[in-house]
N, C-alpha and C. Protein backbone atom coordinates (compact mmCIF):
# COMPACT_ATOMS: atom_id res chain seq x y z
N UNK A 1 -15.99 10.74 -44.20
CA UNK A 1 -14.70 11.39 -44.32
C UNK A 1 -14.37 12.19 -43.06
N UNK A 2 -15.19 12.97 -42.38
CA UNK A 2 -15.27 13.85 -41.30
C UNK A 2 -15.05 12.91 -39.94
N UNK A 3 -15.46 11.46 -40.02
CA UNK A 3 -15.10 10.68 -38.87
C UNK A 3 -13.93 10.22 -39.01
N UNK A 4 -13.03 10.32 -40.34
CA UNK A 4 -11.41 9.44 -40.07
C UNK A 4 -10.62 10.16 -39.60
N UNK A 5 -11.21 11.85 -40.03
CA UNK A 5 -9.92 12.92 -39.88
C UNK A 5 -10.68 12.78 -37.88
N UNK A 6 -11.30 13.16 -37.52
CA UNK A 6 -11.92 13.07 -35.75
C UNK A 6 -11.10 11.80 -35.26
N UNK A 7 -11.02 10.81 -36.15
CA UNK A 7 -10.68 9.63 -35.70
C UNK A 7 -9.06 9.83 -35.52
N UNK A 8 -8.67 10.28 -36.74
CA UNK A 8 -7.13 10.69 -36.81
C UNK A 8 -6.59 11.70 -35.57
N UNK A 9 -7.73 12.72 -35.61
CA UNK A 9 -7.32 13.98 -34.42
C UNK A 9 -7.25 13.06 -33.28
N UNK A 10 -8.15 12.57 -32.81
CA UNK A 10 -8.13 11.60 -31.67
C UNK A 10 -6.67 10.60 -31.32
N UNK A 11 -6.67 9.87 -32.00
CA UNK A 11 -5.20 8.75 -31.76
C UNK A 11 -4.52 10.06 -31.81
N UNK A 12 -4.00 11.29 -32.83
CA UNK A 12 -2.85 11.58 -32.61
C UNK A 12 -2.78 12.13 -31.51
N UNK A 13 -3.75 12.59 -30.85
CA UNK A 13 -3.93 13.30 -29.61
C UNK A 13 -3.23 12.29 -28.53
N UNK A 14 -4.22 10.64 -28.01
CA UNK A 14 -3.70 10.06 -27.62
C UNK A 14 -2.48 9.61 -27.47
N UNK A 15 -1.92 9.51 -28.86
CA UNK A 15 -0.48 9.10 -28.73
C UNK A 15 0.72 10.16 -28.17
N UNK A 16 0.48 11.26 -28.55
CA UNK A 16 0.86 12.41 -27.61
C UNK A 16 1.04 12.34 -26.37
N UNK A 17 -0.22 12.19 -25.82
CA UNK A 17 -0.14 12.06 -23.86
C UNK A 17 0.82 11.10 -23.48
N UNK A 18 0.75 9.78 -24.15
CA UNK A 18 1.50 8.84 -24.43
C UNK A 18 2.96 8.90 -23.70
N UNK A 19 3.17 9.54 -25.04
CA UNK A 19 4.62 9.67 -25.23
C UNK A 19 5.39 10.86 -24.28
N UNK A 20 4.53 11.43 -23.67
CA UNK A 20 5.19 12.57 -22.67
C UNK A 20 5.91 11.77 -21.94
N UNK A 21 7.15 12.82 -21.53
CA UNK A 21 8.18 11.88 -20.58
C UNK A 21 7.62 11.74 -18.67
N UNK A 22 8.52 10.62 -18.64
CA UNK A 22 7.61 10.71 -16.97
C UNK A 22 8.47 12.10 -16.58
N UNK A 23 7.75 12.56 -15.19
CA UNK A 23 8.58 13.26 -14.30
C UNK A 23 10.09 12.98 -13.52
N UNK A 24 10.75 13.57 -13.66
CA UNK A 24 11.97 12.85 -13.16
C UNK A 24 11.90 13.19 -11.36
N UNK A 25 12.48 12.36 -10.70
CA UNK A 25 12.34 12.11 -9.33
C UNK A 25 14.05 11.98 -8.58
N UNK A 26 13.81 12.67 -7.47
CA UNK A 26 14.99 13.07 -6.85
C UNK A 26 14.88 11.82 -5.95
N UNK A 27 16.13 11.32 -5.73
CA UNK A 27 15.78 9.91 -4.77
C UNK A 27 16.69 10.20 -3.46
N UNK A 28 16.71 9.77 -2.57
CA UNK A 28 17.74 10.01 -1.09
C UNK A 28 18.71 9.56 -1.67
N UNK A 29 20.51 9.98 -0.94
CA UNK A 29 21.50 9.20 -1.24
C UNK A 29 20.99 7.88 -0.53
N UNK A 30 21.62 6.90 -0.61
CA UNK A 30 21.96 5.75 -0.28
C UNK A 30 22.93 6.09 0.44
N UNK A 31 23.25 4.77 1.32
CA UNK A 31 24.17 4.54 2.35
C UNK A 31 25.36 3.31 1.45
N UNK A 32 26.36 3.98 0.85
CA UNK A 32 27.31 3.06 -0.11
C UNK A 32 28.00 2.72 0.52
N UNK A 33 28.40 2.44 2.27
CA UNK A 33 29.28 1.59 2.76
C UNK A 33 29.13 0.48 3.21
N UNK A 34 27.34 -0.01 2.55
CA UNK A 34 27.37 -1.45 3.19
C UNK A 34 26.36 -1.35 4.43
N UNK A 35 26.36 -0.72 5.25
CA UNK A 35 25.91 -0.85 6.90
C UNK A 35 24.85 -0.14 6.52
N UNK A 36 23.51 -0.52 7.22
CA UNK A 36 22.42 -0.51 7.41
C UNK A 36 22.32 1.15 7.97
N UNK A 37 21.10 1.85 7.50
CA UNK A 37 20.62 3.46 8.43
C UNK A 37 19.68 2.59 9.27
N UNK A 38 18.79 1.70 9.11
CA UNK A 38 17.94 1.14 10.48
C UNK A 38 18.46 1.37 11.34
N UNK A 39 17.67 1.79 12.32
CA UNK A 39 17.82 2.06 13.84
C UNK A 39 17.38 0.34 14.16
N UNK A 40 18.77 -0.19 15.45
CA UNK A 40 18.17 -1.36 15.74
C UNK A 40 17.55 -1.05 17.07
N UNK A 41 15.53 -1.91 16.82
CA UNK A 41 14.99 -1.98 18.17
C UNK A 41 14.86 -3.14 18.49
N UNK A 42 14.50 -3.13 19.67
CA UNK A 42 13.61 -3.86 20.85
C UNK A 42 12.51 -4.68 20.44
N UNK A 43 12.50 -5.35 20.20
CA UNK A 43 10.79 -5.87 19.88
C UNK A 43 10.41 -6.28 20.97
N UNK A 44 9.01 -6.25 21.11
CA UNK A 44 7.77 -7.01 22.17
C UNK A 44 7.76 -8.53 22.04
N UNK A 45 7.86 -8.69 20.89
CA UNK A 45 7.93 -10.08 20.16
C UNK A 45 9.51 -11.19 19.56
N UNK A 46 8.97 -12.02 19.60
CA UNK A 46 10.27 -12.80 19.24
C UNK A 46 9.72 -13.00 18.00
N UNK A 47 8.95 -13.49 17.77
CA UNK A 47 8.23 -13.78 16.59
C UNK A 47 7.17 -12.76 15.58
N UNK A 48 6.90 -12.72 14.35
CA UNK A 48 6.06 -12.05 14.06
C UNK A 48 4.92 -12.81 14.32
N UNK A 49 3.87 -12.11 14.82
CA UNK A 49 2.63 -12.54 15.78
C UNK A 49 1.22 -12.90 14.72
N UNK A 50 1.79 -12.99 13.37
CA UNK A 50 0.90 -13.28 12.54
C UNK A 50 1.26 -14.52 11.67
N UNK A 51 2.66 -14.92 11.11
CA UNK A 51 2.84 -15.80 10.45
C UNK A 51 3.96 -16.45 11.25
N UNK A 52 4.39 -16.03 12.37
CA UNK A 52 5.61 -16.63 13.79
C UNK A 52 7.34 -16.84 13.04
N UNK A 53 6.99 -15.97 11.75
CA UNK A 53 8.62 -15.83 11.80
C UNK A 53 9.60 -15.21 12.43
N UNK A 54 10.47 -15.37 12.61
CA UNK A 54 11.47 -14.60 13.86
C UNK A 54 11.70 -13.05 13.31
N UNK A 55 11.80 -12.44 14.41
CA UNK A 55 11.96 -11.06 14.15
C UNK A 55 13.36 -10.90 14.52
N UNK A 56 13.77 -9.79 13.88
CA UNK A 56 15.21 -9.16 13.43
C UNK A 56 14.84 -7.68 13.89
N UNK A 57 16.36 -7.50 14.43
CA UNK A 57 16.57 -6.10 15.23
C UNK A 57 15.96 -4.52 14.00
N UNK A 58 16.09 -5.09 12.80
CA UNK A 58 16.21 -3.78 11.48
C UNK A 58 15.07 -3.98 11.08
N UNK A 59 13.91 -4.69 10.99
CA UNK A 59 12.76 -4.61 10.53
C UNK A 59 12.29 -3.50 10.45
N UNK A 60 11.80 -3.12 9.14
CA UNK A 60 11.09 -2.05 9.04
C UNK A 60 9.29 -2.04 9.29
N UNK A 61 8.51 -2.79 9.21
CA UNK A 61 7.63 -3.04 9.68
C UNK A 61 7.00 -3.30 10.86
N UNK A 62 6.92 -2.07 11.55
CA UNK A 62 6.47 -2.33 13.33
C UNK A 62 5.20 -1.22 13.28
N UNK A 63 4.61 -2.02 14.78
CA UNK A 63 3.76 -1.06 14.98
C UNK A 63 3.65 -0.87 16.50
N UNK A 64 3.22 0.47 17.38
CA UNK A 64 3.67 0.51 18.60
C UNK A 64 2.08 0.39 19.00
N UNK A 65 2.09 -0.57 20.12
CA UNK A 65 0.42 -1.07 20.76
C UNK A 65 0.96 -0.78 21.82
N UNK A 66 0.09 -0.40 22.76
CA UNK A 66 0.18 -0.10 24.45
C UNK A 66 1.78 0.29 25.02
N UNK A 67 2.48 1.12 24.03
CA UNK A 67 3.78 1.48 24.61
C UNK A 67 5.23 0.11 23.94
N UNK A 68 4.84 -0.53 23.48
CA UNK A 68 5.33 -1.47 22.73
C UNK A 68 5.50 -1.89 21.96
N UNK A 69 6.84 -1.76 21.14
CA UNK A 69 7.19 -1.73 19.38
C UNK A 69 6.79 -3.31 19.14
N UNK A 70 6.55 -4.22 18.06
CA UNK A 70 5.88 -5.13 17.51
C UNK A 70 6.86 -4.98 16.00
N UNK A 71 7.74 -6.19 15.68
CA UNK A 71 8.03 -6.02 14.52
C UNK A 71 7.21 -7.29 13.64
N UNK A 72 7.47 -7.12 11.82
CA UNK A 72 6.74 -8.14 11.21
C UNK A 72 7.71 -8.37 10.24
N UNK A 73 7.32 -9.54 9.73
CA UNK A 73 7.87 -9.70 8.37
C UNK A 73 7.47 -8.83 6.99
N UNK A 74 6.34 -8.42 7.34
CA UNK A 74 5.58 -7.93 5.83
C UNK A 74 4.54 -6.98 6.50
N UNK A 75 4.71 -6.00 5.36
CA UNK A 75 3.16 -5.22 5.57
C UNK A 75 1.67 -5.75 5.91
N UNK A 76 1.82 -6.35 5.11
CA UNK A 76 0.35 -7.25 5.28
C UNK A 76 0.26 -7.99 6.61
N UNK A 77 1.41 -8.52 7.24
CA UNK A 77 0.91 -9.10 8.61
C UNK A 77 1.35 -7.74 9.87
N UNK A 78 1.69 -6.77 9.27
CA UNK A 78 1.68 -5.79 10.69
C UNK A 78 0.30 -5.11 9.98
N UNK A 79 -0.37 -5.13 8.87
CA UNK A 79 -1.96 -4.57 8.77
C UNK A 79 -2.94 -6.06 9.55
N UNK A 80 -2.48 -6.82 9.71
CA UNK A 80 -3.78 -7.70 10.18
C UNK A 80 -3.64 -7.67 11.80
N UNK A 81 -2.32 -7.27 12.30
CA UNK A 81 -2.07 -6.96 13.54
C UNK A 81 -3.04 -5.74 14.22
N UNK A 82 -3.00 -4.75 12.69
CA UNK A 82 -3.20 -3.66 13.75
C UNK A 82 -5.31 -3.43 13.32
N UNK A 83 -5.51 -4.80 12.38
CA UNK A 83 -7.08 -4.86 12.73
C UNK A 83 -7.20 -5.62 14.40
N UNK A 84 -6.97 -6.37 14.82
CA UNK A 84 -7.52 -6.81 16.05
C UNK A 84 -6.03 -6.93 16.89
N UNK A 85 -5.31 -5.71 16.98
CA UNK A 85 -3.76 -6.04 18.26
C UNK A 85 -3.97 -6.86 19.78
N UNK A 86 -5.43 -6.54 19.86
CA UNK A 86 -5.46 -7.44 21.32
C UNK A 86 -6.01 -8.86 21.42
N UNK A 87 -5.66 -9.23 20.30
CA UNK A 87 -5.58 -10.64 19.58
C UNK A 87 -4.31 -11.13 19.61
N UNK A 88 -3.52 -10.07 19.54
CA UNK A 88 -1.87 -10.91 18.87
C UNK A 88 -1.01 -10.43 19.74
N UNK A 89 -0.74 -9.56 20.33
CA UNK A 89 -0.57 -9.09 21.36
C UNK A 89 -0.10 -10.10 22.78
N UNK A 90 1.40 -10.03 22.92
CA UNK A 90 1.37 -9.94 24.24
C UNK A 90 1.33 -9.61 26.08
N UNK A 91 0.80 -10.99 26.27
CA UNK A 91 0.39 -10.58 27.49
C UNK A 91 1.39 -10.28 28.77
């Protein structure tokens, strides 16, 4: 009898934490006219230097090697860049 009511205290406990509301979160305005906040750069590259898709002026994924911005398509290929950059890296 003493383990259903423990058992009972327990779930209702759990279901409690549960049900707490998330935290509410303040977000930046947005830019509602359409046009991009990216700053357009320069790349080192024409290509991303890991999977050779073309790079675009607004990429958010760069990384700066020897004085030189590097854009990517994806996180994951500006992280494999920046394990060995003087691999991918131009000369």
């Amino acid at each position: 009898m003493k383990s259903k009511i423990l058992l009972t205290a327990l779930l209702s406990v759990s279901l409690m934490a549960c049900a707490q509301e998330t935290p509410k979160v303040k977000h930046k305005k947005t830019n509602t006219s359409g046009k991009s906040n990216a700053q357009k750069v320069k790349f080192a590259n024409a290509t991303d230097p890991i999977c050779h898709m073309p790079t675009e002026p607004d990429m958010k994924d760069t990384a700066v090697y020897k004085n030189k911005t590097y854009g990517f398509c994806s996180t994951y290929c500006k992280d494999e860049f920046k394990k060995n950059p003087e691999k991918y890296a131009q000369k």
